[in-house]
C-alpha atoms as a PDB file:
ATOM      1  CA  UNK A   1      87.847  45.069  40.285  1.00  0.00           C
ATOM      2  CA  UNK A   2      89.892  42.229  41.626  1.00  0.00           C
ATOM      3  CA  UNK A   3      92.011  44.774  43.073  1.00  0.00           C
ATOM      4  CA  UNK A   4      89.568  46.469  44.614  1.00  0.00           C
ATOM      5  CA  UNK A   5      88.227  43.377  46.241  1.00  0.00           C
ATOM      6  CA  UNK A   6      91.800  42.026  47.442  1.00  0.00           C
ATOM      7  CA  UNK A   7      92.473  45.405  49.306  1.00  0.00           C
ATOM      8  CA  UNK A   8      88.896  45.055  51.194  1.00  0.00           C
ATOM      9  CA  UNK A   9      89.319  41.927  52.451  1.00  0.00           C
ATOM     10  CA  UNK A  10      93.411  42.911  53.550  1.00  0.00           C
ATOM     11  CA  UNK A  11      91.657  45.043  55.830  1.00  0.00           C
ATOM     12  CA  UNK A  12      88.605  42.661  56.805  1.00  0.00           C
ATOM     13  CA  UNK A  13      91.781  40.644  57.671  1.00  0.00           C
ATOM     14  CA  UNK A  14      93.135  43.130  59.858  1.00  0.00           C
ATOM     15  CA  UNK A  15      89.557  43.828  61.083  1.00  0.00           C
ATOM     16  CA  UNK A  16      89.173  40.298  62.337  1.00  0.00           C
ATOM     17  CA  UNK A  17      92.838  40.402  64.149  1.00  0.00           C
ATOM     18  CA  UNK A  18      92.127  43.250  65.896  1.00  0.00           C
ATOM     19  CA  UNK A  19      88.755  42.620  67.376  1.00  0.00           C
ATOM     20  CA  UNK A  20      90.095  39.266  68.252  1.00  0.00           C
ATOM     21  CA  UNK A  21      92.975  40.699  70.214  1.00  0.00           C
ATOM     22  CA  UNK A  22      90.322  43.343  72.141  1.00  0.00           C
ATOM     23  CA  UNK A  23      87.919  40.901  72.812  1.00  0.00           C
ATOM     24  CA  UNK A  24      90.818  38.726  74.511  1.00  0.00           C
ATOM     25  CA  UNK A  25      92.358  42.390  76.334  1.00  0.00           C
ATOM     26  CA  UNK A  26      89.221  42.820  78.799  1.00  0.00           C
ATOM     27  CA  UNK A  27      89.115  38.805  79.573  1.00  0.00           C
ATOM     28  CA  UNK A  28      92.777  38.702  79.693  1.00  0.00           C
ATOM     29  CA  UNK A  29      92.562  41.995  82.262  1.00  0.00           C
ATOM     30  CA  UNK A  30      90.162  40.196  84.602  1.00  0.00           C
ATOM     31  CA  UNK A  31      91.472  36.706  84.812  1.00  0.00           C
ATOM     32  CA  UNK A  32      93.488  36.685  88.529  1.00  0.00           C
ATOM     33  CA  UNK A  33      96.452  34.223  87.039  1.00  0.00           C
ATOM     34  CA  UNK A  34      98.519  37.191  86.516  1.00  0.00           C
ATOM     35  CA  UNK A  35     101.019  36.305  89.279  1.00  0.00           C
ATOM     36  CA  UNK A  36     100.971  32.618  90.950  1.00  0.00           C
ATOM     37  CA  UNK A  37     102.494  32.717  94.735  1.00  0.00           C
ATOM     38  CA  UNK A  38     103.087  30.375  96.222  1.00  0.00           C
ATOM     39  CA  UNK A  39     103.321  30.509 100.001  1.00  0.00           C
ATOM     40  CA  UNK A  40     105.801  29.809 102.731  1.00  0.00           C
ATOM     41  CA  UNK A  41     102.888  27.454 104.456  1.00  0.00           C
ATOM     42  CA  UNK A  42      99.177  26.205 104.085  1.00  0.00           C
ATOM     43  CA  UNK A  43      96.818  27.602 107.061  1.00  0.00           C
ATOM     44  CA  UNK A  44      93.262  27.017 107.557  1.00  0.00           C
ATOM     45  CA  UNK A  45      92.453  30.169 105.879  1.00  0.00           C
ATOM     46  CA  UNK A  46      94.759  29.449 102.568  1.00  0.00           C
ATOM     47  CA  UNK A  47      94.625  25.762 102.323  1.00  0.00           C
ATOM     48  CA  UNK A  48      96.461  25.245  99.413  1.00  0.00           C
ATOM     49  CA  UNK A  49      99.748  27.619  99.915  1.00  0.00           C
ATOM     50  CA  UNK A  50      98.784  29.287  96.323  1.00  0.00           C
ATOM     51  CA  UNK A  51      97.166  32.336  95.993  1.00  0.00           C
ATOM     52  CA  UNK A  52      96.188  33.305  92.203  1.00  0.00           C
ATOM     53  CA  UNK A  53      96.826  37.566  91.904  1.00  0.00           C
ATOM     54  CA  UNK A  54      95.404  39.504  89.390  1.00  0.00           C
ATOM     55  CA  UNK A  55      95.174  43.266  88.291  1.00  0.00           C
ATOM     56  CA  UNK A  56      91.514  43.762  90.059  1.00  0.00           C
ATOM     57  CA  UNK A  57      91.178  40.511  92.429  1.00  0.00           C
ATOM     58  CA  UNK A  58      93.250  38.003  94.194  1.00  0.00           C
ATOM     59  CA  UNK A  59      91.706  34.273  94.696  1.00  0.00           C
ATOM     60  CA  UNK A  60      92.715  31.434  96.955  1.00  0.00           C
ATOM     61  CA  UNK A  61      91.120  27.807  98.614  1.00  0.00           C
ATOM     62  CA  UNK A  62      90.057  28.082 101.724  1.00  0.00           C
ATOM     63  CA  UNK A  63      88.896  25.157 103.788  1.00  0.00           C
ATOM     64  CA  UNK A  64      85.259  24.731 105.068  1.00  0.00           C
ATOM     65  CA  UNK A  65      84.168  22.073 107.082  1.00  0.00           C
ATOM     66  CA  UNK A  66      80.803  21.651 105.971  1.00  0.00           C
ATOM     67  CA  UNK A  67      81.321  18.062 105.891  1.00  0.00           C
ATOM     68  CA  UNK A  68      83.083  15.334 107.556  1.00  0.00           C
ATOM     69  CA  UNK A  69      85.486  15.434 104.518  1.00  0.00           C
ATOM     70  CA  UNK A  70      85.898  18.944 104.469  1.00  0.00           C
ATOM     71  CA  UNK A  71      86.049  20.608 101.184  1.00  0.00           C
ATOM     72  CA  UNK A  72      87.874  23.976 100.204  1.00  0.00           C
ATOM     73  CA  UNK A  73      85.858  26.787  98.569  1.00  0.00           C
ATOM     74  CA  UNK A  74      87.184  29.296  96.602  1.00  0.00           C
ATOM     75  CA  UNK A  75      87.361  32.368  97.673  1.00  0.00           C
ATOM     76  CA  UNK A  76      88.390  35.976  95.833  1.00  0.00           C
ATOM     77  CA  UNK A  77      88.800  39.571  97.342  1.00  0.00           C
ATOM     78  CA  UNK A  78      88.867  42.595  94.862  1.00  0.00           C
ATOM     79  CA  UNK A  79      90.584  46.001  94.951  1.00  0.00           C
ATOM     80  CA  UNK A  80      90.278  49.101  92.933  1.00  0.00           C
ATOM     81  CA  UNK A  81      92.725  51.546  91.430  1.00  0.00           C
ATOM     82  CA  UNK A  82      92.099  53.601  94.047  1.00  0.00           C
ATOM     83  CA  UNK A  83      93.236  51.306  96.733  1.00  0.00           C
ATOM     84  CA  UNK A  84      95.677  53.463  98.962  1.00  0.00           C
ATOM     85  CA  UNK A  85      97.402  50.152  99.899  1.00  0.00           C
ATOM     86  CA  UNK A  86      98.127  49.627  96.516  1.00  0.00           C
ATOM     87  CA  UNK A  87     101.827  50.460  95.311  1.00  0.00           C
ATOM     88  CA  UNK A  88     101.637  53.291  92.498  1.00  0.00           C
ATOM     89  CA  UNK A  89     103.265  51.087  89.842  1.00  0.00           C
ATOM     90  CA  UNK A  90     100.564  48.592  90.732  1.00  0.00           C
ATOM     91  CA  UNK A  91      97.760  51.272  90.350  1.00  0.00           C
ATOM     92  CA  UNK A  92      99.703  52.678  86.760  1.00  0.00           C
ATOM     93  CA  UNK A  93      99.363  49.103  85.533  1.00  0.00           C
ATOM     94  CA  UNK A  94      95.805  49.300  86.319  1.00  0.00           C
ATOM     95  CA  UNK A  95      95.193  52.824  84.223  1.00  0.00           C
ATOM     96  CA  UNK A  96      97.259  51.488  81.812  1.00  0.00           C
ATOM     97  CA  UNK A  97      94.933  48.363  80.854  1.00  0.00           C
ATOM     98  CA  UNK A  98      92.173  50.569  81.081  1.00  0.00           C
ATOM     99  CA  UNK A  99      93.239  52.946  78.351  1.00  0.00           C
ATOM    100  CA  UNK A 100      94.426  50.150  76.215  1.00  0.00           C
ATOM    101  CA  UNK A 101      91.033  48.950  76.505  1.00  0.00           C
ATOM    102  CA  UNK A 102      89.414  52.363  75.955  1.00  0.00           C
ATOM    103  CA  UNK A 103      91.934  52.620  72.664  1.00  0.00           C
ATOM    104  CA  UNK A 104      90.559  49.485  71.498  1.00  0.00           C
ATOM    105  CA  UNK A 105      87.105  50.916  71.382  1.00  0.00           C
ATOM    106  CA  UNK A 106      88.059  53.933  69.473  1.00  0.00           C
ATOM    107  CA  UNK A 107      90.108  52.158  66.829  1.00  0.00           C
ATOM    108  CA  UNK A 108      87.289  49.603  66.262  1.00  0.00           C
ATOM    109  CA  UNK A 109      84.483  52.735  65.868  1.00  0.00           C
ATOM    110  CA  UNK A 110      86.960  54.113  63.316  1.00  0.00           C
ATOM    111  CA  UNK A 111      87.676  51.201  61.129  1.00  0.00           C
ATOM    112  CA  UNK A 112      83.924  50.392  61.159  1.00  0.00           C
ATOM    113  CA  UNK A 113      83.286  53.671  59.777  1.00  0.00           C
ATOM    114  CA  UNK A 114      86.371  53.416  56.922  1.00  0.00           C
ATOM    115  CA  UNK A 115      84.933  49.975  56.023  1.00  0.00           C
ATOM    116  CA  UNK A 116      81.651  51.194  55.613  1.00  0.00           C
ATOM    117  CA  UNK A 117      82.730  54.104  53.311  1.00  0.00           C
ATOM    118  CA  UNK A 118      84.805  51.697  51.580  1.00  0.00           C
ATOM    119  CA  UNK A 119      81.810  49.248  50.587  1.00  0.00           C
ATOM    120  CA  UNK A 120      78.930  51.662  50.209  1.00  0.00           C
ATOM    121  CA  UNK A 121      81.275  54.307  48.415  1.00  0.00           C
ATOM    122  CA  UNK A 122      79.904  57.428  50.451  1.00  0.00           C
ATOM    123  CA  UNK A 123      82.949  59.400  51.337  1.00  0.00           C
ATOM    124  CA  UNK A 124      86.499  60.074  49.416  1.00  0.00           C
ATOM    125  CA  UNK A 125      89.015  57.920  48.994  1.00  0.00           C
ATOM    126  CA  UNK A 126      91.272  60.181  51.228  1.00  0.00           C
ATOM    127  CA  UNK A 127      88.810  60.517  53.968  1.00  0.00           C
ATOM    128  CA  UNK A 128      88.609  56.450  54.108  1.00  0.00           C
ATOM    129  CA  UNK A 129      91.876  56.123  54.044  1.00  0.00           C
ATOM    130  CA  UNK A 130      92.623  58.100  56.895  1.00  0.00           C
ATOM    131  CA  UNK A 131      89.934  56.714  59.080  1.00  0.00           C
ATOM    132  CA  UNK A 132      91.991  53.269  58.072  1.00  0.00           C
ATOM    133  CA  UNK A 133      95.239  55.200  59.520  1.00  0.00           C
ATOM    134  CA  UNK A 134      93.082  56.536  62.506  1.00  0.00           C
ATOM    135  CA  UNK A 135      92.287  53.216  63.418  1.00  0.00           C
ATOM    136  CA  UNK A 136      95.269  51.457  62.872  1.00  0.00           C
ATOM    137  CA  UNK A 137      97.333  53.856  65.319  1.00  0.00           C
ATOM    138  CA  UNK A 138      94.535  53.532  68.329  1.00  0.00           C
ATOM    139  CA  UNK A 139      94.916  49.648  67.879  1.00  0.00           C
ATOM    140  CA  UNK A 140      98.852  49.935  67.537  1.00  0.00           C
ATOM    141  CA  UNK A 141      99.143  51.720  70.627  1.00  0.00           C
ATOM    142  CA  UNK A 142      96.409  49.274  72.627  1.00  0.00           C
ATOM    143  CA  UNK A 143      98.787  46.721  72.001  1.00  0.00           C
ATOM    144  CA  UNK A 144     101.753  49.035  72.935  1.00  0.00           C
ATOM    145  CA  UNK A 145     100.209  49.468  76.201  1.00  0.00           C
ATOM    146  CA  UNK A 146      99.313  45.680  76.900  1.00  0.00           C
ATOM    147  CA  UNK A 147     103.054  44.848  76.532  1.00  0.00           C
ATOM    148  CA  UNK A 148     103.381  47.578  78.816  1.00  0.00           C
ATOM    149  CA  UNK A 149     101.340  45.336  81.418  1.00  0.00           C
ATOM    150  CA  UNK A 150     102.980  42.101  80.638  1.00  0.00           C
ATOM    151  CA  UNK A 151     106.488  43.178  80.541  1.00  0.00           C
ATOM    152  CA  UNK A 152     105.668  44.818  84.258  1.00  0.00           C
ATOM    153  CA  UNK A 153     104.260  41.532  85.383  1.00  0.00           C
ATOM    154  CA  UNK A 154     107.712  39.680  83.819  1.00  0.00           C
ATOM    155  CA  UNK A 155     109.717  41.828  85.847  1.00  0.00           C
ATOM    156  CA  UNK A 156     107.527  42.109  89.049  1.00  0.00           C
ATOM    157  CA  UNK A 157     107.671  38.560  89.169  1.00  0.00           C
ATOM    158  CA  UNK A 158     111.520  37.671  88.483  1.00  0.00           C
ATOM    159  CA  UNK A 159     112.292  40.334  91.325  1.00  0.00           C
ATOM    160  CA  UNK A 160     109.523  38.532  93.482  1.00  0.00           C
ATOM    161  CA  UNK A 161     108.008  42.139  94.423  1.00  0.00           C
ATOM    162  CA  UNK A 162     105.672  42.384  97.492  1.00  0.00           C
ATOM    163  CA  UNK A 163     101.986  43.834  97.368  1.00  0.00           C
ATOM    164  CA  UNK A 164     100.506  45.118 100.536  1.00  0.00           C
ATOM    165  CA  UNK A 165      96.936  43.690 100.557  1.00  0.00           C
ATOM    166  CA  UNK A 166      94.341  44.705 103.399  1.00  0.00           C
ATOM    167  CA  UNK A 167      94.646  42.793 106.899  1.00  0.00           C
ATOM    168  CA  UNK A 168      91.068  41.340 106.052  1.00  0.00           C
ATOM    169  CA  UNK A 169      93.000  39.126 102.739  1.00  0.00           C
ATOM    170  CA  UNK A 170      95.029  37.102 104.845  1.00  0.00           C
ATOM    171  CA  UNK A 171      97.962  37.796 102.411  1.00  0.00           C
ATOM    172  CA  UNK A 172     101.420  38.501 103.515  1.00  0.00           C
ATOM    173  CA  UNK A 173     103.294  40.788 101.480  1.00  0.00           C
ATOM    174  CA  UNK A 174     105.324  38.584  99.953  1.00  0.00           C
ATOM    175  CA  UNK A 175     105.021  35.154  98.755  1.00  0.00           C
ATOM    176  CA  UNK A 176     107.857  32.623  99.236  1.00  0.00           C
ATOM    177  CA  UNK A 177     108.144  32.627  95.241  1.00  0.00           C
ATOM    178  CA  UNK A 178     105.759  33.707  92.520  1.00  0.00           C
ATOM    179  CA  UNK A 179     105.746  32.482  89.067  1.00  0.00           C
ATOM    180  CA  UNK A 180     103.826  34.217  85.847  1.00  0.00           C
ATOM    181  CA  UNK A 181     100.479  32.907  85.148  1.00  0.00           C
ATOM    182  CA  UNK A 182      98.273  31.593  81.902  1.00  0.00           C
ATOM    183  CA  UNK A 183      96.762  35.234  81.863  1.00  0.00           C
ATOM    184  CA  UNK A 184     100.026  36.735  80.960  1.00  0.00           C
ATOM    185  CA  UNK A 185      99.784  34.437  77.908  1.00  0.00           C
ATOM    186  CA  UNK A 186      96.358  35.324  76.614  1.00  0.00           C
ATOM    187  CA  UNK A 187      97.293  39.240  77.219  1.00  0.00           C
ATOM    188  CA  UNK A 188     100.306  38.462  75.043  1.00  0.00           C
ATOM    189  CA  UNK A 189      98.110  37.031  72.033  1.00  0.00           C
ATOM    190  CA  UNK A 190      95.750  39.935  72.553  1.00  0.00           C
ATOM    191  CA  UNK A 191      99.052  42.807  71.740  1.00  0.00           C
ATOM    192  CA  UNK A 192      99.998  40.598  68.962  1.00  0.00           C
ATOM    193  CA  UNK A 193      96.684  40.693  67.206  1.00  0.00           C
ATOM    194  CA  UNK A 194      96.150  44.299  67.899  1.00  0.00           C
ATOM    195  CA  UNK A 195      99.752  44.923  66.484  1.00  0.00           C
ATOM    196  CA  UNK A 196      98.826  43.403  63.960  1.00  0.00           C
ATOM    197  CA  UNK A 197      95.593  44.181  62.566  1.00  0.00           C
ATOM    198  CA  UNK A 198      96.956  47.844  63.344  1.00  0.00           C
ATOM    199  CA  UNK A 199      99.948  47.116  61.241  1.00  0.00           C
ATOM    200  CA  UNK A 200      97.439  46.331  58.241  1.00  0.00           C
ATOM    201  CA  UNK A 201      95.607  49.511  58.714  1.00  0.00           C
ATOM    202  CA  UNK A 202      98.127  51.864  58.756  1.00  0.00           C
ATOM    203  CA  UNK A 203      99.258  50.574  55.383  1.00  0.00           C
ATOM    204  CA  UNK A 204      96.189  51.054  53.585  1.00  0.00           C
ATOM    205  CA  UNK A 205      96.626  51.578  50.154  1.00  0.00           C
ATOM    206  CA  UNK A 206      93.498  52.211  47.291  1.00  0.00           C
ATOM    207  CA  UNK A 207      93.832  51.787  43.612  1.00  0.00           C
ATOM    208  CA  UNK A 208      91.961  54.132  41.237  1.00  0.00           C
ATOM    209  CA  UNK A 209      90.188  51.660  40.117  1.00  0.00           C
ATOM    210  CA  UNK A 210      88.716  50.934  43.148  1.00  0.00           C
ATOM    211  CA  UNK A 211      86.968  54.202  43.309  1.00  0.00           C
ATOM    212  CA  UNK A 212      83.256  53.996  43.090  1.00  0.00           C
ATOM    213  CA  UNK A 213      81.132  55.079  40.266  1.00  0.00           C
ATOM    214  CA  UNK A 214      77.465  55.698  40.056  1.00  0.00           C
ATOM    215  CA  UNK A 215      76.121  53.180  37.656  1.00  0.00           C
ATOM    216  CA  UNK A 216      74.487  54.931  34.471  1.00  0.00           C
ATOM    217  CA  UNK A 217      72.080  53.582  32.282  1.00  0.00           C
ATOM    218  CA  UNK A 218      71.665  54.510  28.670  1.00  0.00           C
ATOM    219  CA  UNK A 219      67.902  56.277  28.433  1.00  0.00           C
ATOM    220  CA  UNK A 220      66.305  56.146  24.715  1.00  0.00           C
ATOM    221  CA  UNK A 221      63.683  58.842  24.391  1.00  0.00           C
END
């Protein structure tokens, strides 16, 4: 029995890693500190001379004078994958995240369904096992395609790469430098976890003794 119970909570473990990690993909995929520019010069429009770019949004302070002392407001334009002005590796990136995401979803449904097979007993020890395995690979190659993303935005970023953004933005194309952001960081914790808690999964191993019997009761007549 103790067996039994150490293997189901190795994967509860791996259970816990791996939601973590796709709960932190999607927040990590919206955040606009992907790239930090920083520009040649502040203007009324960019106030600051930092723009914040993201995978779906840029952000930047812009300066209203609704007061004597002024004050700058924040201000954020989105764009879509389908964006023509877009660059295609830009746009891949995007898909990318998306299917990690979409992976994510799939290997959590699976592992659900193995741990509830495992607990209640209602399917073969094979058939649990390979919805563990099932799992495990969807959340293995989530992560796979996060790193993707981040090692993209490393080397987007060291080679200062230009985005064409629409006239309405007030972007140039290119920033005087750019620098990586805190998003980077949180997509990096959310590949580790998934790597992880995949990692677990796709070793799952049962005893025999962990197989489930129906309990029977001695009946005098």
């Amino acid at each position: 029995m103790s067996s039994c119970l150490s293997t189901g909570n190795l994967q509860l473990s791996g259970f816990a890693l791996a939601t973590s990690g796709w709960i932190l993909a999607p927040t990590s995929m919206g955040q606009t500190d992907w790239r930090v520019w920083h520009l040649d010069n502040t203007t009324s429009i960019i106030s600051s001379g930092i723009a914040w770019v993201g995978i779906w949004k840029v952000c930047f302070y812009n300066t209203i004078l609704l007061s004597p002392q002024g004050r700058s407001v924040k201000i954020c334009h989105t764009y879509g994958m389908f964006n023509s002005l877009l660059s295609q590796d830009f746009r891949a990136v995007q898909n990318i995240f998306l299917f990690a995401c979409i992976l994510g979803v799939l290997g959590k449904v699976s592992i659900i369904l193995a741990l509830r097979n495992f607990y209640m007993g209602a399917a073969r020890r094979s058939t649990t096992c390979n919805l563990f395995t099932i799992g495990g690979f969807f959340y293995l190659f989530a992560g796979i395609c996060i790193l993707i993303c981040v090692i993209w935005n490393f080397y987007a970023v060291s080679k200062n790469e230009s985005l064409t953004f629409p006239a309405t933005f007030y972007l140039p194309p290119r920033p005087k430098t750019q620098e990586v952001g805190n998003a980077v960081s949180m997509a990096i914790t959310s590949a580790i976890l998934m790597l992880l808690g995949g990692g677990i999964f796709l070793f799952c191993k049962f005893h025999r003794e962990c197989q489930v019997y129906p309990l029977i009761r001695d009946i005098n007549f």
